[in-house]
C-alpha atoms as a PDB file:
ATOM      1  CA  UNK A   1     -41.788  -2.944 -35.758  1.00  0.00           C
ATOM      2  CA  UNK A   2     -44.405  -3.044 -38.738  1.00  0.00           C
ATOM      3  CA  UNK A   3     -44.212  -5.386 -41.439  1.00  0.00           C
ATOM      4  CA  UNK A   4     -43.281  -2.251 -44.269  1.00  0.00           C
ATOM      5  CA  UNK A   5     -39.957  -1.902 -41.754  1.00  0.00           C
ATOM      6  CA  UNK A   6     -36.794  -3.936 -42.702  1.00  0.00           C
ATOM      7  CA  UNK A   7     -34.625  -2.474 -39.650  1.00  0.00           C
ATOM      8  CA  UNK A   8     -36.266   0.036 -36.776  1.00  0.00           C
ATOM      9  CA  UNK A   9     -34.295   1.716 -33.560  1.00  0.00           C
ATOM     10  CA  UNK A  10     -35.881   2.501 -30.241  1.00  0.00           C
ATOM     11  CA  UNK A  11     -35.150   5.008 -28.291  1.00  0.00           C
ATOM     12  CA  UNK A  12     -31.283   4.219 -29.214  1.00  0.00           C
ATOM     13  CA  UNK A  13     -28.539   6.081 -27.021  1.00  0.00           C
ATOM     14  CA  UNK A  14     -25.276   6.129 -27.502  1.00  0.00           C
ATOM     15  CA  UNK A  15     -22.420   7.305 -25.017  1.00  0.00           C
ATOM     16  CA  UNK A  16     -18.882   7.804 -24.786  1.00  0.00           C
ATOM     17  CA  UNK A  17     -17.983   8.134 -21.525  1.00  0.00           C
ATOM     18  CA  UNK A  18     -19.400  11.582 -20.051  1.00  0.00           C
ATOM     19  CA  UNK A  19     -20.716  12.564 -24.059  1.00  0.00           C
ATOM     20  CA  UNK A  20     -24.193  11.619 -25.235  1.00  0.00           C
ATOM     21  CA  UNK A  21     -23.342  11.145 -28.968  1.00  0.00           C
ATOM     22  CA  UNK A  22     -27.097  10.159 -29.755  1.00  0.00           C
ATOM     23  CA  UNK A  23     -30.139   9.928 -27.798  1.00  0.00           C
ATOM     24  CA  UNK A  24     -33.556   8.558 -27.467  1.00  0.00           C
ATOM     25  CA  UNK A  25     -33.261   7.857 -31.562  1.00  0.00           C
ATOM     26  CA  UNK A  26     -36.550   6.080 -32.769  1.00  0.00           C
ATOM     27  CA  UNK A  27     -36.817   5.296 -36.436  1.00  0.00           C
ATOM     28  CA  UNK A  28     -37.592   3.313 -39.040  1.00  0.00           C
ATOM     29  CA  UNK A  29     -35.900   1.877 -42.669  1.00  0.00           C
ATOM     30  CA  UNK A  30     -38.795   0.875 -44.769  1.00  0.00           C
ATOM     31  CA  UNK A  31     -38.585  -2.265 -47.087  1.00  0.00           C
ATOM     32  CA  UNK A  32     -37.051  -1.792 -50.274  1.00  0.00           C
ATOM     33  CA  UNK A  33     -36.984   2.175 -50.120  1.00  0.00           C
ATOM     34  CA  UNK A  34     -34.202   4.253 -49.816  1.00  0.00           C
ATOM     35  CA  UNK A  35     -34.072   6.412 -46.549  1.00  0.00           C
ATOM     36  CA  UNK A  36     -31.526   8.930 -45.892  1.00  0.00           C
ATOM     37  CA  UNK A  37     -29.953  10.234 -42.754  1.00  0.00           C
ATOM     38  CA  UNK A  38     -29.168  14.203 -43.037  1.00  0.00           C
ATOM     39  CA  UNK A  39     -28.187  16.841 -40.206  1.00  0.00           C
ATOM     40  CA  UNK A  40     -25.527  19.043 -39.826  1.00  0.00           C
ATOM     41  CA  UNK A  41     -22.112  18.685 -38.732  1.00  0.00           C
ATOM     42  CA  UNK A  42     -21.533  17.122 -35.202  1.00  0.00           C
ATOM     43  CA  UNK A  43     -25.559  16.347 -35.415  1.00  0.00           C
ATOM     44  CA  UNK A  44     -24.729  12.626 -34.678  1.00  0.00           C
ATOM     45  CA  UNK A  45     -25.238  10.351 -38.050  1.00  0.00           C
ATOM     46  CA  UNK A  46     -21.979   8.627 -38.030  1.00  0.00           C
ATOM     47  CA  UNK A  47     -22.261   7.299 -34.528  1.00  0.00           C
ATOM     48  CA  UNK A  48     -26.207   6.398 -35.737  1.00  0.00           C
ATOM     49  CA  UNK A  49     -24.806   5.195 -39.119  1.00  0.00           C
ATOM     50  CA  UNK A  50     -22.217   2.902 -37.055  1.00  0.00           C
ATOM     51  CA  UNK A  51     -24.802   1.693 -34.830  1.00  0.00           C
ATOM     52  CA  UNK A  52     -27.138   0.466 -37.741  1.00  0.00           C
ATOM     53  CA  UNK A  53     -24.778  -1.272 -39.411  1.00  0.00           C
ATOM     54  CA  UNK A  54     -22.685  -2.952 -36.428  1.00  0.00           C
ATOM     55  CA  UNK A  55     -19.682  -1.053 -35.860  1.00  0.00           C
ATOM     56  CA  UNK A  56     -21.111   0.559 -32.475  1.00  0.00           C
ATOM     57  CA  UNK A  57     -23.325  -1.249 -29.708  1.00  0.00           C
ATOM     58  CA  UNK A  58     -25.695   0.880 -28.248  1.00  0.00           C
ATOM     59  CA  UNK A  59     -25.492   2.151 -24.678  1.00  0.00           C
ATOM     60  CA  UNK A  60     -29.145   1.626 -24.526  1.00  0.00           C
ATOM     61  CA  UNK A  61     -32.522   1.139 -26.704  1.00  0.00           C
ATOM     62  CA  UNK A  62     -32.911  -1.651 -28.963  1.00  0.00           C
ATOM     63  CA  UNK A  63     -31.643  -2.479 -32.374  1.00  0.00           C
ATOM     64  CA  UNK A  64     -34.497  -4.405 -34.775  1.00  0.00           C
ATOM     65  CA  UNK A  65     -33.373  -6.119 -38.260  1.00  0.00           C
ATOM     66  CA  UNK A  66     -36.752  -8.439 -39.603  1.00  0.00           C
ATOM     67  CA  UNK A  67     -38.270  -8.573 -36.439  1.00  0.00           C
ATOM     68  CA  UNK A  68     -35.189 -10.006 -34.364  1.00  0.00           C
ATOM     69  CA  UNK A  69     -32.460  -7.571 -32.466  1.00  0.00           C
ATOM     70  CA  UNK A  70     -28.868  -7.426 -33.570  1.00  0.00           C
ATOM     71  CA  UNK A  71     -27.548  -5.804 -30.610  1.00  0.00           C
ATOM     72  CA  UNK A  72     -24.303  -7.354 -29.727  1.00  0.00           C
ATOM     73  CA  UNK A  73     -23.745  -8.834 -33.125  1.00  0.00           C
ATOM     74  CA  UNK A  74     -20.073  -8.760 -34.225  1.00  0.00           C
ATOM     75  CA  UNK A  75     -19.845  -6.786 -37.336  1.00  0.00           C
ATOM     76  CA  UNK A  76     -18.990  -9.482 -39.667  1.00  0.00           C
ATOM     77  CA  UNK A  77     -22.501 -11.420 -38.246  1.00  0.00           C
ATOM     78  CA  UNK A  78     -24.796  -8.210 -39.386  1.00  0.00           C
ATOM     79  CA  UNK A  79     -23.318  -9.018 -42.708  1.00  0.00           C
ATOM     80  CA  UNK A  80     -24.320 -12.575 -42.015  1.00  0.00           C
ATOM     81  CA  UNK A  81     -27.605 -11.745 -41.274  1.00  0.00           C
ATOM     82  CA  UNK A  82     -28.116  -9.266 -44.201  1.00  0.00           C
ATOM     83  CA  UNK A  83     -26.711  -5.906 -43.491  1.00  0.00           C
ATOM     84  CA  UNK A  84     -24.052  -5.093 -45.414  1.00  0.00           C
ATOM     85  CA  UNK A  85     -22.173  -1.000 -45.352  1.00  0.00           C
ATOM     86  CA  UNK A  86     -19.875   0.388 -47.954  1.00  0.00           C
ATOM     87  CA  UNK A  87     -17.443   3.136 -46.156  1.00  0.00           C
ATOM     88  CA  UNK A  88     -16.991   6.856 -46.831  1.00  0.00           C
ATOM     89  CA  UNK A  89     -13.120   6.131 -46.613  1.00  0.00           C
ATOM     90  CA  UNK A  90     -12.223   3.856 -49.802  1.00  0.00           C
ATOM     91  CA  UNK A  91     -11.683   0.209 -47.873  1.00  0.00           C
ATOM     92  CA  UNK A  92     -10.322  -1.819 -50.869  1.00  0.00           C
ATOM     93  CA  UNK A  93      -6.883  -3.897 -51.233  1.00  0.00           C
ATOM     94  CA  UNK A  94      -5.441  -1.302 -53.678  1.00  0.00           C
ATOM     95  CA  UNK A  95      -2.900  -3.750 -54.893  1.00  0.00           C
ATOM     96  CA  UNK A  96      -5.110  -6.317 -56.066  1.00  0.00           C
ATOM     97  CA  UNK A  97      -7.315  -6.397 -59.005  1.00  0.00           C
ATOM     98  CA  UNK A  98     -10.795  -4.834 -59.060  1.00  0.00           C
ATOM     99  CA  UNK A  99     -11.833  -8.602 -59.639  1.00  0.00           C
ATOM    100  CA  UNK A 100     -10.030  -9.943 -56.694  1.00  0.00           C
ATOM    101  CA  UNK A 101     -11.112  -7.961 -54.419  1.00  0.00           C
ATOM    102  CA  UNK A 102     -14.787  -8.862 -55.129  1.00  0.00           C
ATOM    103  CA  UNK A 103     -13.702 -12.337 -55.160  1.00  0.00           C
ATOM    104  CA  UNK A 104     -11.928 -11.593 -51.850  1.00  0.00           C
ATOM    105  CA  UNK A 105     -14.841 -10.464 -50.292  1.00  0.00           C
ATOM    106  CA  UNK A 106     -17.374 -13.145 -51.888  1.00  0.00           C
ATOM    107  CA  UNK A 107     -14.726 -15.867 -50.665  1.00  0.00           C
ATOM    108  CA  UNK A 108     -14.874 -14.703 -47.143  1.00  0.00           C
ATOM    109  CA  UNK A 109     -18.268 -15.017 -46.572  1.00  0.00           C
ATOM    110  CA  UNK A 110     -18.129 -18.693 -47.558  1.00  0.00           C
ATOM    111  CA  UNK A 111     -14.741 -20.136 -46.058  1.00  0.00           C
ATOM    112  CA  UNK A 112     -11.887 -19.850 -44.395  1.00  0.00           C
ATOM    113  CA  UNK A 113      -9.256 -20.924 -47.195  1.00  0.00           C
ATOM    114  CA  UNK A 114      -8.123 -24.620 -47.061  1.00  0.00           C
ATOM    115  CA  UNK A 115      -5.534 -26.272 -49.681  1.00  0.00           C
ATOM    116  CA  UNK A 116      -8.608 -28.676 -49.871  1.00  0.00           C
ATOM    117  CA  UNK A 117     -11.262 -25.945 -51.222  1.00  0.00           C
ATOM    118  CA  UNK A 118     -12.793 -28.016 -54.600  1.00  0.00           C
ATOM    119  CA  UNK A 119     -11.428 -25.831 -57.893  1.00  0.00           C
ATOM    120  CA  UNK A 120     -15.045 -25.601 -58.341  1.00  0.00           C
ATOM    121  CA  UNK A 121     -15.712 -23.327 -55.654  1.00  0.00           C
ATOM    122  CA  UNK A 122     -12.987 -21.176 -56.827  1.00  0.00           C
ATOM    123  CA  UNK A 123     -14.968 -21.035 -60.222  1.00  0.00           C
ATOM    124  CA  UNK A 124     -17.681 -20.078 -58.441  1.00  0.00           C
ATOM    125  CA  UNK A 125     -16.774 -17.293 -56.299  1.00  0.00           C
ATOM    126  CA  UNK A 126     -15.070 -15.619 -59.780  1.00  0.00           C
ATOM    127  CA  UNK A 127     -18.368 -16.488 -61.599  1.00  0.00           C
ATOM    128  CA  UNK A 128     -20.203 -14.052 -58.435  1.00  0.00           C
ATOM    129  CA  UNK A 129     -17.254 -11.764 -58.479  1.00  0.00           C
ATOM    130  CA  UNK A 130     -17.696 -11.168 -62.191  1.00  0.00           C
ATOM    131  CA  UNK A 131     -21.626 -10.640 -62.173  1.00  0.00           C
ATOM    132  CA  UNK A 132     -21.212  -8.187 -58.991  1.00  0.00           C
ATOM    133  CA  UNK A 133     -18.491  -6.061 -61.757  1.00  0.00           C
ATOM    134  CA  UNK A 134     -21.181  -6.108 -64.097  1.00  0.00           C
ATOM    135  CA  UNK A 135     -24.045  -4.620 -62.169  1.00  0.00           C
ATOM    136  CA  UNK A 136     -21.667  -2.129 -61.014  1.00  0.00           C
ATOM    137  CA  UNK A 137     -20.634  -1.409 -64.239  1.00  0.00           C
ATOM    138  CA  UNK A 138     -16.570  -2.135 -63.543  1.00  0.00           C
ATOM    139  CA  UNK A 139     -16.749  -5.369 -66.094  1.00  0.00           C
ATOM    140  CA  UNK A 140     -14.460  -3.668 -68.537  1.00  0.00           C
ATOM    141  CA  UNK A 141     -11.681  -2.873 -65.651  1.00  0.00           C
ATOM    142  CA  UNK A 142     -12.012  -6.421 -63.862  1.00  0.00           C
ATOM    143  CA  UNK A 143      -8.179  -7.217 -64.603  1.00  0.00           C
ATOM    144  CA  UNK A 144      -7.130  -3.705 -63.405  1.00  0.00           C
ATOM    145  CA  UNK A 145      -4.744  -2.893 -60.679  1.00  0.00           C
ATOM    146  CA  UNK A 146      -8.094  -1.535 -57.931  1.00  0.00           C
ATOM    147  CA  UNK A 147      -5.404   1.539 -56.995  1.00  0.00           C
ATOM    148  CA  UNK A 148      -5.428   2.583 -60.855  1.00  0.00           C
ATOM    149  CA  UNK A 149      -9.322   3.474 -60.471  1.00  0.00           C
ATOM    150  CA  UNK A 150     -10.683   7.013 -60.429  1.00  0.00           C
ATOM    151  CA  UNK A 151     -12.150   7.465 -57.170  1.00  0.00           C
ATOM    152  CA  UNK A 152     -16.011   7.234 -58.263  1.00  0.00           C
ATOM    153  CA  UNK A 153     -15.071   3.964 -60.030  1.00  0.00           C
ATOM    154  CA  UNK A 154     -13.733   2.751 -56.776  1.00  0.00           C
ATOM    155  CA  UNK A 155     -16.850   3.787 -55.008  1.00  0.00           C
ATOM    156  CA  UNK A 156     -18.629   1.705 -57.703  1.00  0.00           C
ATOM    157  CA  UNK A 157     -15.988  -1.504 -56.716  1.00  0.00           C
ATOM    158  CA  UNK A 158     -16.942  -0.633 -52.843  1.00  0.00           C
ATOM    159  CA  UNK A 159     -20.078  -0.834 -53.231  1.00  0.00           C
ATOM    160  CA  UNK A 160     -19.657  -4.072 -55.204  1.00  0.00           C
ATOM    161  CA  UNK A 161     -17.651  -5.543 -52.328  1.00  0.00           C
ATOM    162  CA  UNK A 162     -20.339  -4.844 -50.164  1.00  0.00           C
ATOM    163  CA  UNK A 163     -22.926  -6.329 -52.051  1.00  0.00           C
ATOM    164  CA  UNK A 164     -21.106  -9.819 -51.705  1.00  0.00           C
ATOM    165  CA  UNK A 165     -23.066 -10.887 -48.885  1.00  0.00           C
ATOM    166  CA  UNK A 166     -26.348 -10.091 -51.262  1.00  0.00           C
ATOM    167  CA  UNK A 167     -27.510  -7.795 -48.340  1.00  0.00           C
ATOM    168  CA  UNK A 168     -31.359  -7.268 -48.168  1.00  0.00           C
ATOM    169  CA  UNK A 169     -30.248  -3.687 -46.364  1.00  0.00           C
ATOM    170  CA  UNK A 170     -27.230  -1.830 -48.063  1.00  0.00           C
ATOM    171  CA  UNK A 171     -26.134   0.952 -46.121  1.00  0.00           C
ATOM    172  CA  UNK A 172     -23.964   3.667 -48.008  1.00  0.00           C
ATOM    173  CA  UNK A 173     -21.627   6.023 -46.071  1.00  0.00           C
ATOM    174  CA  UNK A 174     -21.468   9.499 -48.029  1.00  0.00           C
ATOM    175  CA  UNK A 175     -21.740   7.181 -51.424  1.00  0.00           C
ATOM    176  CA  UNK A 176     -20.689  10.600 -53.400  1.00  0.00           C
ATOM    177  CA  UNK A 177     -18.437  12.378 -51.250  1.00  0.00           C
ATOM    178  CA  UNK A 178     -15.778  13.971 -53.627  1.00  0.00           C
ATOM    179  CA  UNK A 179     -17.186  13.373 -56.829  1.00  0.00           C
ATOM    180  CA  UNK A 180     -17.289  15.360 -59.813  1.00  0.00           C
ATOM    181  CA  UNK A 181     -21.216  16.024 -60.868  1.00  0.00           C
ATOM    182  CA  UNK A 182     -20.794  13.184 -63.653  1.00  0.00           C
ATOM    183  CA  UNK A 183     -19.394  10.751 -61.095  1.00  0.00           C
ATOM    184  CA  UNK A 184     -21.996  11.586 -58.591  1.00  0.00           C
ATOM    185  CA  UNK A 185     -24.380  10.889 -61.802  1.00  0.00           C
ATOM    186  CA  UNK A 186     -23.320   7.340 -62.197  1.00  0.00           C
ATOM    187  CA  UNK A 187     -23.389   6.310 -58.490  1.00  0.00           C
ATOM    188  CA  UNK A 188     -26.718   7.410 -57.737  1.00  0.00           C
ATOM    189  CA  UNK A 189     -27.951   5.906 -61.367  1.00  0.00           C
ATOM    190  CA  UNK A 190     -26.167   2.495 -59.661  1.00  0.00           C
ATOM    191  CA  UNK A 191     -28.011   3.034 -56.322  1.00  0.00           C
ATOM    192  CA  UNK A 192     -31.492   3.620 -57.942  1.00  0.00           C
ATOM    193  CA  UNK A 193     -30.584   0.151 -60.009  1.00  0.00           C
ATOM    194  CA  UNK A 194     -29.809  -1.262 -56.902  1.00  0.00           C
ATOM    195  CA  UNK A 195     -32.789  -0.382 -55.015  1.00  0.00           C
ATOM    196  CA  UNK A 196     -35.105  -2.527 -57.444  1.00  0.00           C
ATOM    197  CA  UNK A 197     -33.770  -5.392 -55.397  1.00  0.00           C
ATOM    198  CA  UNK A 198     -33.402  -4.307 -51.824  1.00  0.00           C
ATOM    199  CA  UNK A 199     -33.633  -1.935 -48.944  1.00  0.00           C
ATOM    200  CA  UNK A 200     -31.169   1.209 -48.942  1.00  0.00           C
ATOM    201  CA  UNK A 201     -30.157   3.528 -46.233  1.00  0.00           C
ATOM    202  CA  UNK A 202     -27.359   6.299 -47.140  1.00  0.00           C
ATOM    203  CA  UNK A 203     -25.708   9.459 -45.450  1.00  0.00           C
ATOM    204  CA  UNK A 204     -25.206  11.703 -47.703  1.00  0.00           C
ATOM    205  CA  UNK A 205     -24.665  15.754 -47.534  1.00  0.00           C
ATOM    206  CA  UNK A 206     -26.077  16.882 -50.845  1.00  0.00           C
ATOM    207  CA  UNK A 207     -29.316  18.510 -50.211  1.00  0.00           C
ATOM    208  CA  UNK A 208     -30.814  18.825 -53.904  1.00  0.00           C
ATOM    209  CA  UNK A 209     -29.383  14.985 -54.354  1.00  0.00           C
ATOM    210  CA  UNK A 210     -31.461  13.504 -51.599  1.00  0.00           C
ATOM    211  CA  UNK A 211     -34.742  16.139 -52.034  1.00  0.00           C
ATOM    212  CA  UNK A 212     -34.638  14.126 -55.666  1.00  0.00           C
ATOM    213  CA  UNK A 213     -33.961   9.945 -54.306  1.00  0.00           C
ATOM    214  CA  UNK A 214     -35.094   9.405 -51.169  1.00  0.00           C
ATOM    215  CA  UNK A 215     -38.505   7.518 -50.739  1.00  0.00           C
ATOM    216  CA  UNK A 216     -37.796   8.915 -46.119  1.00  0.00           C
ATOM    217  CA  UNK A 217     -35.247  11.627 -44.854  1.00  0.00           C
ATOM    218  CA  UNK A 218     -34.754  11.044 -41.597  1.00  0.00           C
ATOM    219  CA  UNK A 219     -32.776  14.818 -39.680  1.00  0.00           C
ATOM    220  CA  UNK A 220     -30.559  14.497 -36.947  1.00  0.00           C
ATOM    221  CA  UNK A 221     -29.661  17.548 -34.644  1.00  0.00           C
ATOM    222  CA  UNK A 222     -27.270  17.432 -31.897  1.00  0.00           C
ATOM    223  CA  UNK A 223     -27.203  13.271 -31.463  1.00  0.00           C
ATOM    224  CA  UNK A 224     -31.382  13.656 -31.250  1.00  0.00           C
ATOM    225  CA  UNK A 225     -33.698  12.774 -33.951  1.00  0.00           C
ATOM    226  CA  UNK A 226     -35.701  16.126 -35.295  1.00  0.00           C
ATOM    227  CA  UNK A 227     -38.138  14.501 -37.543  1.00  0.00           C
ATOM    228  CA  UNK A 228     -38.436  11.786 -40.272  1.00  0.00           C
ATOM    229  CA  UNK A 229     -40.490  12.022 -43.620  1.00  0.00           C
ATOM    230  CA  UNK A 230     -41.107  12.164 -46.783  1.00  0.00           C
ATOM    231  CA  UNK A 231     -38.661  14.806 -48.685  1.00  0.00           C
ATOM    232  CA  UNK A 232     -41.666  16.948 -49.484  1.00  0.00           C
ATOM    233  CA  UNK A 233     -42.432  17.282 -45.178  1.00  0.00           C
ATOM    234  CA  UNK A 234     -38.789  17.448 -44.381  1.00  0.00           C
ATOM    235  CA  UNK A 235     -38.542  20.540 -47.590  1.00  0.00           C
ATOM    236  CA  UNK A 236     -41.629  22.144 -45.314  1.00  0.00           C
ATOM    237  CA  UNK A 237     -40.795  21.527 -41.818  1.00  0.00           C
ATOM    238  CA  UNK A 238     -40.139  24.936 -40.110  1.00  0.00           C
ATOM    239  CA  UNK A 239     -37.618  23.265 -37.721  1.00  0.00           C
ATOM    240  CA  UNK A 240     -35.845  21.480 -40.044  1.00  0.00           C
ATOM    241  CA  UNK A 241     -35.606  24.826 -42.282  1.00  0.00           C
ATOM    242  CA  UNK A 242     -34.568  26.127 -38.883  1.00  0.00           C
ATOM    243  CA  UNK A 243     -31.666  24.201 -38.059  1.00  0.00           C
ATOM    244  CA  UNK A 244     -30.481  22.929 -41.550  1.00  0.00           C
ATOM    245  CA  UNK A 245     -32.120  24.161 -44.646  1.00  0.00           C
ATOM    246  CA  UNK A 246     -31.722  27.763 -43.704  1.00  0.00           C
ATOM    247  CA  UNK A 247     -28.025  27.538 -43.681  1.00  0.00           C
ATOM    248  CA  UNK A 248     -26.936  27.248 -46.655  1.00  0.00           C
ATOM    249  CA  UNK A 249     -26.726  23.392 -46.994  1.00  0.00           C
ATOM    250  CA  UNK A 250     -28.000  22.522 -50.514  1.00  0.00           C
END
């Protein structure tokens, strides 16, 4: 693992039962640049994705986060250790308020509740809630019901949620997936913002979008990795033009 890598994989399989969902997958997420994972449908990057960010152990290969492997980690200790992943399925508590559910979430990571909790930590964990809704931009909406949010502004709240833990690797799970072009606007503005501060590693489908963000693209093709670079030697790569440029996918 070199010192400009935050989190590398080597030679990473993953099976399910008699199915090889990934294979042999060596890469690397470079420190405080965002790298995206591409490749067609069925090419593997949510098994990867879930991998990287705790939700799947690996059948085999090796797992490195600052030098140290997180293979076996429970999910919630990635978080611990500073990986933190917003969902492409909206995972909120829709009938609480866009504050409390970044309160929720920064509450969690330091307590289990206790009638004996000082008033001052509660102070404190709204104090973090409320400057998460700011960088996100949800300030305004903070007393809101979280279900009365248009969906990019509860991608926004996600993505707040999962920056609770004050990850130093956010990984974001088709951040833009259903949004209108001004929604996709904002969240990529907010991810670009973000990425002043830490590491950032995304799926994401739109083509032109990630030509236009991403510092490394790294292309999967059926559960193997093809190649990873910059966008400018993925946009030239004859068999990445092959198998997934030359298809339409923009």
């Amino acid at each position: 693992m070199s010192n400009t890598s935050i989190l590398s994989t080597r030679n990473v399989t993953k099976k399910f039962g008699g199915f090889t969902a990934n294979k042999d997958i060596s890469v690397d997420f470079h420190r405080g640049k965002l790298t995206a994972i591409i490749g067609p449908n069925g090419a593997g990057k949510s098994t990867f994705f879930n991998m990287v960010s705790g939700g799947f152990m690996p059948t085999s290969g090796e797992i490195l986060f600052d030098g140290k492997s997180v293979v076996g980690l429970k999910q919630h200790e990635f978080a611990k250790v500073g990986i933190s992943k917003s969902f492409q399925i909206t995972n909120l508590f829709p009938a609480l308020s866009v504050l409390e559910n970044v309160r929720v979430a920064v509450q969690s990571l330091h307590s289990v509740y206790n009638i004996w909790t000082p008033r001052s930590k509660h102070v404190e964990w709204v104090e973090q809630a409320e400057a998460l809704l700011e960088l996100v931009g949800l300030q305004d909406r903070r007393h809101d019901q979280a279900a009365n949010l248009a969906h990019g502004e509860q991608r926004s709240l996600e993505i707040a949620v999962a920056l609770a833990c004050d990850p130093k690797l956010l990984l974001l799970d088709e951040p833009t997936a259903g949004m209108s072009p001004e929604e996709t606007r904002v969240i990529m503005n907010l991810i670009l913002k973000l990425l002043e501060h830490r590491t950032i590693g995304l799926v994401e489908h739109k083509m032109k979008l990630i030509m236009g963000v991403s510092d490394s693209i790294i292309v999967l093709h059926q559960g193997q990795l093809l190649v990873q670079g910059t966008p400018d030697e993925i946009r030239s790569n004859e068999e990445v033009k092959r198998v997934y440029l030359g298809k339409g996918n923009h």
